[in-house]
N, C-alpha and C. Protein backbone atom coordinates (compact mmCIF):
# COMPACT_ATOMS: atom_id res chain seq x y z
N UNK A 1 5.31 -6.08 -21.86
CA UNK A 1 6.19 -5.25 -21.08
C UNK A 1 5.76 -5.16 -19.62
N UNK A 2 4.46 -4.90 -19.22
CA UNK A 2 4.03 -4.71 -17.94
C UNK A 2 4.05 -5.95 -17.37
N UNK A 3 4.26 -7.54 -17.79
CA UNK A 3 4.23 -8.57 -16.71
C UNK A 3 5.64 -8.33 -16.13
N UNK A 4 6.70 -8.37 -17.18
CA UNK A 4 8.05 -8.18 -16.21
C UNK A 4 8.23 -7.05 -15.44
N UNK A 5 8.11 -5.96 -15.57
CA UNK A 5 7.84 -5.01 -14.50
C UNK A 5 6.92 -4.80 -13.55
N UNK A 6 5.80 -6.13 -13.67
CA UNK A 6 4.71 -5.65 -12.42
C UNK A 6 5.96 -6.77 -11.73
N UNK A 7 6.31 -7.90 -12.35
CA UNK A 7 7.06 -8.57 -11.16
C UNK A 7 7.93 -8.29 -10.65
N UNK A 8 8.64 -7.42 -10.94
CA UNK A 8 9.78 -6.22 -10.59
C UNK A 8 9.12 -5.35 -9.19
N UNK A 9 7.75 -4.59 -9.70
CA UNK A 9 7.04 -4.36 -8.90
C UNK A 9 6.63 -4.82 -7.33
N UNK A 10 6.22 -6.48 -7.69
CA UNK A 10 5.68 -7.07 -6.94
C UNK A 10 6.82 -7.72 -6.29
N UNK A 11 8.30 -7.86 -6.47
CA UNK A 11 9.05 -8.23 -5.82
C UNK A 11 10.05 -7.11 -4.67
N UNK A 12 9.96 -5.79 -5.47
CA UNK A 12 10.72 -4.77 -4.68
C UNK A 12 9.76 -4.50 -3.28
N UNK A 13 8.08 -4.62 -3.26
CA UNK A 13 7.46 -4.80 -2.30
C UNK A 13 7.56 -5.51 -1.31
N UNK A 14 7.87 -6.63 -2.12
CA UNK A 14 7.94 -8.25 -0.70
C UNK A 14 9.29 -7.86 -0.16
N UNK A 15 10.02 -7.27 -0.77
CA UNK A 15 11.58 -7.09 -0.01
C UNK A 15 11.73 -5.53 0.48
N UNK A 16 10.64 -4.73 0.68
CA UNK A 16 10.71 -3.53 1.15
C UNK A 16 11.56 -3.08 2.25
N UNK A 17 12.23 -2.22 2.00
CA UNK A 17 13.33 -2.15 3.88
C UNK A 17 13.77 -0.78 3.28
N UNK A 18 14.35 0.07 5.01
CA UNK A 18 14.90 1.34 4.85
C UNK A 18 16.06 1.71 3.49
N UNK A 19 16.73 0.05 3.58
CA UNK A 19 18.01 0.08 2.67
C UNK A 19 17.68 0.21 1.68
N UNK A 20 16.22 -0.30 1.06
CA UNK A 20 16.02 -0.37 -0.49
C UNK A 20 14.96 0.71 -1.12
N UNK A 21 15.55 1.72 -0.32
CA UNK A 21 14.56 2.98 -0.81
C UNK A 21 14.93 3.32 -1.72
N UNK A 22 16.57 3.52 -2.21
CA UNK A 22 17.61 3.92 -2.74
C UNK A 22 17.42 3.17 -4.19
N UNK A 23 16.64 2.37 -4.42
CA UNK A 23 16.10 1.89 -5.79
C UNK A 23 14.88 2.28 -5.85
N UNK A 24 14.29 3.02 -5.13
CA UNK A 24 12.78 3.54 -6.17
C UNK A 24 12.72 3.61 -7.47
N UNK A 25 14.03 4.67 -7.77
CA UNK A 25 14.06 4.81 -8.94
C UNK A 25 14.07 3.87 -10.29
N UNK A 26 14.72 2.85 -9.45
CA UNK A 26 15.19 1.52 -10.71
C UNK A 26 13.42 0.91 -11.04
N UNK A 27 12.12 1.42 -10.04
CA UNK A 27 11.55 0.48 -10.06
C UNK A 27 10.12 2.01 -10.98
N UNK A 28 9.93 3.19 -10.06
CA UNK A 28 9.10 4.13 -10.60
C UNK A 28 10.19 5.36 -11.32
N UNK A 29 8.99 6.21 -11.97
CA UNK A 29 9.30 7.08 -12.95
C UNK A 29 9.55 8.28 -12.31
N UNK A 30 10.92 9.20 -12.54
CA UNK A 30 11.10 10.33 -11.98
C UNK A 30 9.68 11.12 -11.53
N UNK A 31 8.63 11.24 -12.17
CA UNK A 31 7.59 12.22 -12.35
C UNK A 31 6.11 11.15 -12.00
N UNK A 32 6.91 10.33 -11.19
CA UNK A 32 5.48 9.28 -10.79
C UNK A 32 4.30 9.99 -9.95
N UNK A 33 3.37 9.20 -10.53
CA UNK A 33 2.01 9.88 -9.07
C UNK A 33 1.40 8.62 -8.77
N UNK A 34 1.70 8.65 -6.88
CA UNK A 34 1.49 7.74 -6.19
C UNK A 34 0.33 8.34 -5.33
N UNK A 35 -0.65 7.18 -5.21
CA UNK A 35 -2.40 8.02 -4.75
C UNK A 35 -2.57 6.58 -3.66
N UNK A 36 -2.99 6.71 -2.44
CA UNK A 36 -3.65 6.00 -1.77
C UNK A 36 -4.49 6.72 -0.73
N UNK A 37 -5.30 6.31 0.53
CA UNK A 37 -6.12 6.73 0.93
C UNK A 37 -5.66 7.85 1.52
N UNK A 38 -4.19 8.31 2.01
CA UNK A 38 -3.59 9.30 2.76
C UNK A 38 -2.68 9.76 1.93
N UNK A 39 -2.34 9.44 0.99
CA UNK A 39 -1.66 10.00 0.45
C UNK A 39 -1.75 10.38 -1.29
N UNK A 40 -1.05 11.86 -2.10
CA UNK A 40 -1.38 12.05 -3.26
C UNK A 40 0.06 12.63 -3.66
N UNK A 41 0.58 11.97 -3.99
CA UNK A 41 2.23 12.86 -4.35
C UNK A 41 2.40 12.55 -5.85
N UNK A 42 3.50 13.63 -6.30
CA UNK A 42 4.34 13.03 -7.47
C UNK A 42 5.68 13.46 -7.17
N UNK A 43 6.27 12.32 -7.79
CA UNK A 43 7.85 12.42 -7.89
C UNK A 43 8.75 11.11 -6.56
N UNK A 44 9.38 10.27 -7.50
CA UNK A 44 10.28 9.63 -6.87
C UNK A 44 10.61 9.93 -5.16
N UNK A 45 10.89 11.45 -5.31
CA UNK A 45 11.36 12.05 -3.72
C UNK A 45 10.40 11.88 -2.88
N UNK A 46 9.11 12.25 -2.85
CA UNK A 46 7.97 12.25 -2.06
C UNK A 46 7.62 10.68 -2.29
N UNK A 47 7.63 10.06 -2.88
CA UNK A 47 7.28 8.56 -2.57
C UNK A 47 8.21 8.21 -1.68
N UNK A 48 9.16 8.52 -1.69
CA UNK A 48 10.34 7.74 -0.57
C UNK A 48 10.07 8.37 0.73
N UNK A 49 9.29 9.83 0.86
CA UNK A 49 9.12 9.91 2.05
C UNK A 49 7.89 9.53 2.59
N UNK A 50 7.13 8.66 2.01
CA UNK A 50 5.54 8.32 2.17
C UNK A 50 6.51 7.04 3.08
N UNK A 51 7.18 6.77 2.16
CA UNK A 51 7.83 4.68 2.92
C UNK A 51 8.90 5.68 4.28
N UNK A 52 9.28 6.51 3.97
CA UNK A 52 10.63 6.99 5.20
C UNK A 52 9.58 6.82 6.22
N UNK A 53 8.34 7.66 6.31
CA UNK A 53 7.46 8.24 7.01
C UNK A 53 6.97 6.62 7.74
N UNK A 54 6.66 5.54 6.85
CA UNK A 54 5.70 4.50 7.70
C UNK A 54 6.97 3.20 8.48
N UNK A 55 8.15 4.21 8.18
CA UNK A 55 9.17 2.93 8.67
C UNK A 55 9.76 3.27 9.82
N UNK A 56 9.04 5.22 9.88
CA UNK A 56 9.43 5.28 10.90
C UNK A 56 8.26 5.52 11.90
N UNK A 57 7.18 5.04 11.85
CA UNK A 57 6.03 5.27 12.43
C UNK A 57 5.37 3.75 12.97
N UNK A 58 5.69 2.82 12.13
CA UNK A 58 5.37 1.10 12.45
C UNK A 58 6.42 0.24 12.87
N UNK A 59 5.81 -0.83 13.23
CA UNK A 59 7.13 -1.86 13.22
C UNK A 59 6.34 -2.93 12.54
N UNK A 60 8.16 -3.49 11.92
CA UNK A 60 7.85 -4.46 10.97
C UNK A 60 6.87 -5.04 10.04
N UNK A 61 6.67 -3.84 9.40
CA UNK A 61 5.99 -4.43 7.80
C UNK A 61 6.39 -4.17 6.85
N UNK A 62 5.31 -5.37 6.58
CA UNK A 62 5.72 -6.32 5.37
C UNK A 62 4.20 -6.29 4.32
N UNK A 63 4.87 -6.33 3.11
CA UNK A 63 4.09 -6.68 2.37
C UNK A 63 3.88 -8.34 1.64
N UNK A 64 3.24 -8.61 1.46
CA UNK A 64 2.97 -10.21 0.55
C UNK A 64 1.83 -9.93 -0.55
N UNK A 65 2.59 -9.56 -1.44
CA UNK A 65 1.72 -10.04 -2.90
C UNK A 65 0.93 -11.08 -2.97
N UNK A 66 -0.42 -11.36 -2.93
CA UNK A 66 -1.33 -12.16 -3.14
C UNK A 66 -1.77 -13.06 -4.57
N UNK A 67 -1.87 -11.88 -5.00
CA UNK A 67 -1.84 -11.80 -6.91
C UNK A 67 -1.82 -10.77 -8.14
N UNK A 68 -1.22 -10.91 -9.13
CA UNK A 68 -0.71 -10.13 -10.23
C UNK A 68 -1.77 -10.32 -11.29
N UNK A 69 -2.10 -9.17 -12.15
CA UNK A 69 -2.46 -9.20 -13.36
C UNK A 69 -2.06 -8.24 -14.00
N UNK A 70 -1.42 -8.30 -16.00
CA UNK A 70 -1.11 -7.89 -16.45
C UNK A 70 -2.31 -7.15 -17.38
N UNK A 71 -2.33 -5.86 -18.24
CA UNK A 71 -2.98 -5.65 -19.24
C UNK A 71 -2.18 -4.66 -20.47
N UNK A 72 -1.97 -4.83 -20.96
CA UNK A 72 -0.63 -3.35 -21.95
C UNK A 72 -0.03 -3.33 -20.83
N UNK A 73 0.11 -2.08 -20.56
CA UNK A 73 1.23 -1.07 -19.75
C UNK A 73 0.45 -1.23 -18.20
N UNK A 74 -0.62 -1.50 -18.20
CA UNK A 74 -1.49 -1.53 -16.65
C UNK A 74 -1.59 -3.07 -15.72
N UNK A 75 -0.91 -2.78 -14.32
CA UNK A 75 -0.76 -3.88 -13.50
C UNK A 75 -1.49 -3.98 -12.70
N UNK A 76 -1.71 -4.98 -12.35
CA UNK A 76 -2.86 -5.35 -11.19
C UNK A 76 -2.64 -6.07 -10.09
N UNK A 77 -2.03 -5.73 -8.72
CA UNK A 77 -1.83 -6.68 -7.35
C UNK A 77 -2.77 -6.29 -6.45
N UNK A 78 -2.99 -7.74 -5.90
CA UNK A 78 -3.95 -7.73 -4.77
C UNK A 78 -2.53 -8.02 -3.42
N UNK A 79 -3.08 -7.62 -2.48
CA UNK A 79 -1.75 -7.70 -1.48
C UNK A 79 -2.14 -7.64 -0.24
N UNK A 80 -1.42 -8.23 1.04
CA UNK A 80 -1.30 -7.56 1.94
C UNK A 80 -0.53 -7.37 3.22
N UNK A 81 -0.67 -6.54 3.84
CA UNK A 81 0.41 -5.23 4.34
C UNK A 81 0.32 -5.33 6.01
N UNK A 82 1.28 -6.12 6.57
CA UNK A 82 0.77 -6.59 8.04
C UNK A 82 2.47 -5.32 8.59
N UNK A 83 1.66 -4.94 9.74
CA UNK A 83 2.66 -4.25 10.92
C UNK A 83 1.90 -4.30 12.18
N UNK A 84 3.10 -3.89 12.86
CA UNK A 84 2.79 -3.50 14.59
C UNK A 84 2.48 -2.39 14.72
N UNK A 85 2.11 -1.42 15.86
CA UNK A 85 2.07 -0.05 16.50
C UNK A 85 2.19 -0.81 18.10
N UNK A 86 2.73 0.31 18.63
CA UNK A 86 2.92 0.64 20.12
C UNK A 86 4.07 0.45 20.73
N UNK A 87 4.26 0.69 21.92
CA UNK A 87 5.53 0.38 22.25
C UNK A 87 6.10 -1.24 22.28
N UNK A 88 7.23 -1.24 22.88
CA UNK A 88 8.08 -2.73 23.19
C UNK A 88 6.96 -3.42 24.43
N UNK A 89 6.35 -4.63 24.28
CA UNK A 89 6.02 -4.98 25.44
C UNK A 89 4.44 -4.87 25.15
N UNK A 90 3.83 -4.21 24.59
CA UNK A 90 2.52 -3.14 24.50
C UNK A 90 2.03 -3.02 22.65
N UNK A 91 3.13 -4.27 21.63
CA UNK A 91 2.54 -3.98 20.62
C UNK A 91 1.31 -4.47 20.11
N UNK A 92 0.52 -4.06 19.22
CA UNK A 92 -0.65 -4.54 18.45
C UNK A 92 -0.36 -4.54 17.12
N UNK A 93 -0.87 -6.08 16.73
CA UNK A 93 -0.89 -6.24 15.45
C UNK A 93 -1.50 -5.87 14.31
N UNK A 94 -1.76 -5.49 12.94
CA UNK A 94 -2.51 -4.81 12.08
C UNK A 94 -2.66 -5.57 10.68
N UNK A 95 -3.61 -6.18 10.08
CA UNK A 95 -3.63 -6.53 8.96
C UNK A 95 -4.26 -5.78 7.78
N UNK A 96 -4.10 -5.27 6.57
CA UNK A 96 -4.77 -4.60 5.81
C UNK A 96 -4.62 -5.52 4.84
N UNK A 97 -5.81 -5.49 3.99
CA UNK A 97 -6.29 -5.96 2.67
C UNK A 97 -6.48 -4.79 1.51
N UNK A 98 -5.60 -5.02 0.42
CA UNK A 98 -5.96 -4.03 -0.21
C UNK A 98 -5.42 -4.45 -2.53
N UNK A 99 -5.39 -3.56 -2.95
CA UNK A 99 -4.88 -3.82 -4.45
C UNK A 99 -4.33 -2.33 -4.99
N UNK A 100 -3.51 -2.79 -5.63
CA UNK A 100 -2.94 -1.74 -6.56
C UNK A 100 -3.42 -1.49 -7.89
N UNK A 101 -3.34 -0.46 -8.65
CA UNK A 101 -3.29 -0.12 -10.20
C UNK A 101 -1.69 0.24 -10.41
N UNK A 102 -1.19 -0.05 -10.98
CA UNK A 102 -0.02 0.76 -11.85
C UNK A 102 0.39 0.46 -13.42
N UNK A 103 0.67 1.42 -13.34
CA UNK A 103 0.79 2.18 -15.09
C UNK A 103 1.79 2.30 -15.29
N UNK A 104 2.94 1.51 -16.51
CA UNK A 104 4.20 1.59 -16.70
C UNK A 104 4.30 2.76 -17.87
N UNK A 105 5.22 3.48 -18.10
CA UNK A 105 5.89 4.05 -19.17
C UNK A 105 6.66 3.56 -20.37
N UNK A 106 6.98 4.31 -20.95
CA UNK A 106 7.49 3.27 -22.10
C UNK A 106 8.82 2.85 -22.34
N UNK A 107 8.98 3.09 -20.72
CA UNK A 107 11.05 2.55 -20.23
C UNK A 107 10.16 1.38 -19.27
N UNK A 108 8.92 1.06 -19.08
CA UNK A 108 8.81 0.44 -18.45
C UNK A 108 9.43 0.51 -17.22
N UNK A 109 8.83 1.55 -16.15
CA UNK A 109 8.84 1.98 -15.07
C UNK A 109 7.34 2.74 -14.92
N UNK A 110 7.05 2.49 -13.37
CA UNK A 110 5.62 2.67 -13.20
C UNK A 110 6.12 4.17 -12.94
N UNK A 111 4.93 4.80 -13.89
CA UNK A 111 4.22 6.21 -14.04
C UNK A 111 3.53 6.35 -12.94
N UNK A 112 2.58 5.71 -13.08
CA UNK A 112 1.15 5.91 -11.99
C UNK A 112 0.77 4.73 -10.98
N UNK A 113 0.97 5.53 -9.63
CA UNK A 113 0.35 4.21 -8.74
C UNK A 113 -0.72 4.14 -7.85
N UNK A 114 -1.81 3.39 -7.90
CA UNK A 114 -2.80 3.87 -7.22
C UNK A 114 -3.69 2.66 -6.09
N UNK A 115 -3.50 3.06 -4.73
CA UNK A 115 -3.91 2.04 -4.13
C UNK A 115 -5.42 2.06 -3.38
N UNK A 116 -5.64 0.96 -4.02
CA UNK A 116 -6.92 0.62 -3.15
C UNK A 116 -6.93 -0.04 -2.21
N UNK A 117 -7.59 0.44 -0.58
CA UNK A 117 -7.82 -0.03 0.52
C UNK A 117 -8.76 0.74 1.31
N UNK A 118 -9.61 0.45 2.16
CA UNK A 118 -10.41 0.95 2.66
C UNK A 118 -9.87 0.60 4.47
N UNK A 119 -9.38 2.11 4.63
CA UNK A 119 -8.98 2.69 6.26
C UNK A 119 -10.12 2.47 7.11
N UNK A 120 -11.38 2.59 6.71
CA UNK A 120 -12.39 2.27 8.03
C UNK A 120 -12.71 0.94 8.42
N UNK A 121 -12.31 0.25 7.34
CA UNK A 121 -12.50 -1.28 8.09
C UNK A 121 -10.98 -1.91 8.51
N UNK A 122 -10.13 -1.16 7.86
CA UNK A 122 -8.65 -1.72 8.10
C UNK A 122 -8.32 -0.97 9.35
N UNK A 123 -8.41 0.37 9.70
CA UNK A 123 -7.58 0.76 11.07
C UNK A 123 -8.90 1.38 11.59
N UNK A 124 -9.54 2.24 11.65
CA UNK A 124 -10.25 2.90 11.88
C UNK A 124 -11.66 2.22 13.12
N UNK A 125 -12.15 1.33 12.86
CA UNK A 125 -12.82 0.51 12.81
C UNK A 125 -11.94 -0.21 14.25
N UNK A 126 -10.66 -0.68 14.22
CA UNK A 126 -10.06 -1.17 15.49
C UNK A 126 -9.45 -0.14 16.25
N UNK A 127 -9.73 1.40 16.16
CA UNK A 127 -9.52 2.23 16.88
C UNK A 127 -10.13 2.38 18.19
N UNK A 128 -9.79 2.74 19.30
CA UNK A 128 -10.58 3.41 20.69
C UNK A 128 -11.12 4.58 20.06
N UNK A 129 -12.16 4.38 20.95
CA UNK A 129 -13.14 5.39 20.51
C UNK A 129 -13.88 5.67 19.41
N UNK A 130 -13.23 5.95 18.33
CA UNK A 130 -14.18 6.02 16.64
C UNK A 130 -13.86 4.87 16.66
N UNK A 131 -13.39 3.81 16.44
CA UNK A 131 -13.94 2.18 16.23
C UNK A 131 -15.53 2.22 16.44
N UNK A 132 -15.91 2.06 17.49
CA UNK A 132 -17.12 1.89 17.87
C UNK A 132 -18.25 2.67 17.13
N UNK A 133 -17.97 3.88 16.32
CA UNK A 133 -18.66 4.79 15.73
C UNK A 133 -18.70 3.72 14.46
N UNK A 134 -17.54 3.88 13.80
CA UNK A 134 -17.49 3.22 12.86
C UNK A 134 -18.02 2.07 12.48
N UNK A 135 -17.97 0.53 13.49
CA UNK A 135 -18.35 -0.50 13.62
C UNK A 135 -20.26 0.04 13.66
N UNK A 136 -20.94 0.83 14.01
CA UNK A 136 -22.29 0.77 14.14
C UNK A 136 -22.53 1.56 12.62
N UNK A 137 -22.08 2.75 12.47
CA UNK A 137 -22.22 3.55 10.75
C UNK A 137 -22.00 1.98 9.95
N UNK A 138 -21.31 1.07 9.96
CA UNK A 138 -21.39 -0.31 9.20
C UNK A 138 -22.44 -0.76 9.27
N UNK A 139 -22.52 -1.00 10.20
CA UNK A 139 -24.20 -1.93 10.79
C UNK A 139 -25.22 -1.16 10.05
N UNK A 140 -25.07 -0.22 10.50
CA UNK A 140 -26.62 0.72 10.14
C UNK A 140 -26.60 1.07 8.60
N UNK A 141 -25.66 0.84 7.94
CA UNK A 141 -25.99 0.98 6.20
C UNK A 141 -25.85 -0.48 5.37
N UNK A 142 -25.51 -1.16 6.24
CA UNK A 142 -24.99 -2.47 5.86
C UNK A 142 -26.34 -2.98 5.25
N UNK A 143 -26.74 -4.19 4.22
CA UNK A 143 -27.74 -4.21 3.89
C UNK A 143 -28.45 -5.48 4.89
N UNK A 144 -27.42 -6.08 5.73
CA UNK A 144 -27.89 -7.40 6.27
C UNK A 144 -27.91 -8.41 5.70
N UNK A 145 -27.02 -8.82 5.14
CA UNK A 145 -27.31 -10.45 3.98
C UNK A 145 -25.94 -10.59 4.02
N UNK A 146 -24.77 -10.31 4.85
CA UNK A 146 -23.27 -10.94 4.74
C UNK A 146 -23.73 -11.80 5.60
């Protein structure tokens, strides 16, 4: 059950847009809980405003599924999630690396979604100002052998 719905999953991602918010539902569970580094919600409604919120805060991203794994009801994508910030003229580009967990129900619709990515090396880290904090707190716990 969970390979055809992670690819369900993994395809409503690659085609993400304002227009196709309006199928959350076809894809998660009324009573879903969606967890990533900024965010902890449940329910269909608040997931759509996590995506309202970054579509209206970035430009143009996109996701690209990397790779899928199935287990029972539990999915596994590795992915990643490129946008702009700043104005017209003045934008910067952003790449994040990251993976999902999700947990289908037994309509096969994801229950539970949970993303893994780490913000201090993905944005944080290319920030003014705390960048530079960040980039040395690396250094200085890092073990030295990358």
């Amino acid at each position: 059950m969970s390979a055809q719905g992670l690819q369900r999953v993994a395809a409503f991602y690659e085609r993400l847009a304002p227009e196709s918010l309006d199928r959350l539902g076809e894809v998660y569970a009324a009573d879903a809980a969606f967890t990533d580094p900024f965010n902890d919600v449940i329910g269909v409604d608040a997931i759509r405003r996590i995506f309202e919120h970054m579509f209206a805060t970035v430009h143009l991203p996109v996701f690209k599924v990397d790779a899928i794994a199935s287990e029972g009801r539990n999915g596994f994508l590795t992915w990643t999630f490129s946008f702009q910030t700043g104005k017209a003229g003045a934008r910067r580009d952003w790449t994040v690396k990251g993976a999902t967990h999700v947990r289908f129900n037994a309509h096969g619709k994801v229950c539970m979604h949970y993303d893994y990515w780490d913000p201090a090396q993905a944005l944080y880290e290319k920030t003014p100002l705390v960048g530079g904090v960040f980039r040395w707190l690396r250094r200085r716990l890092s073990s030295g052998t990358q």
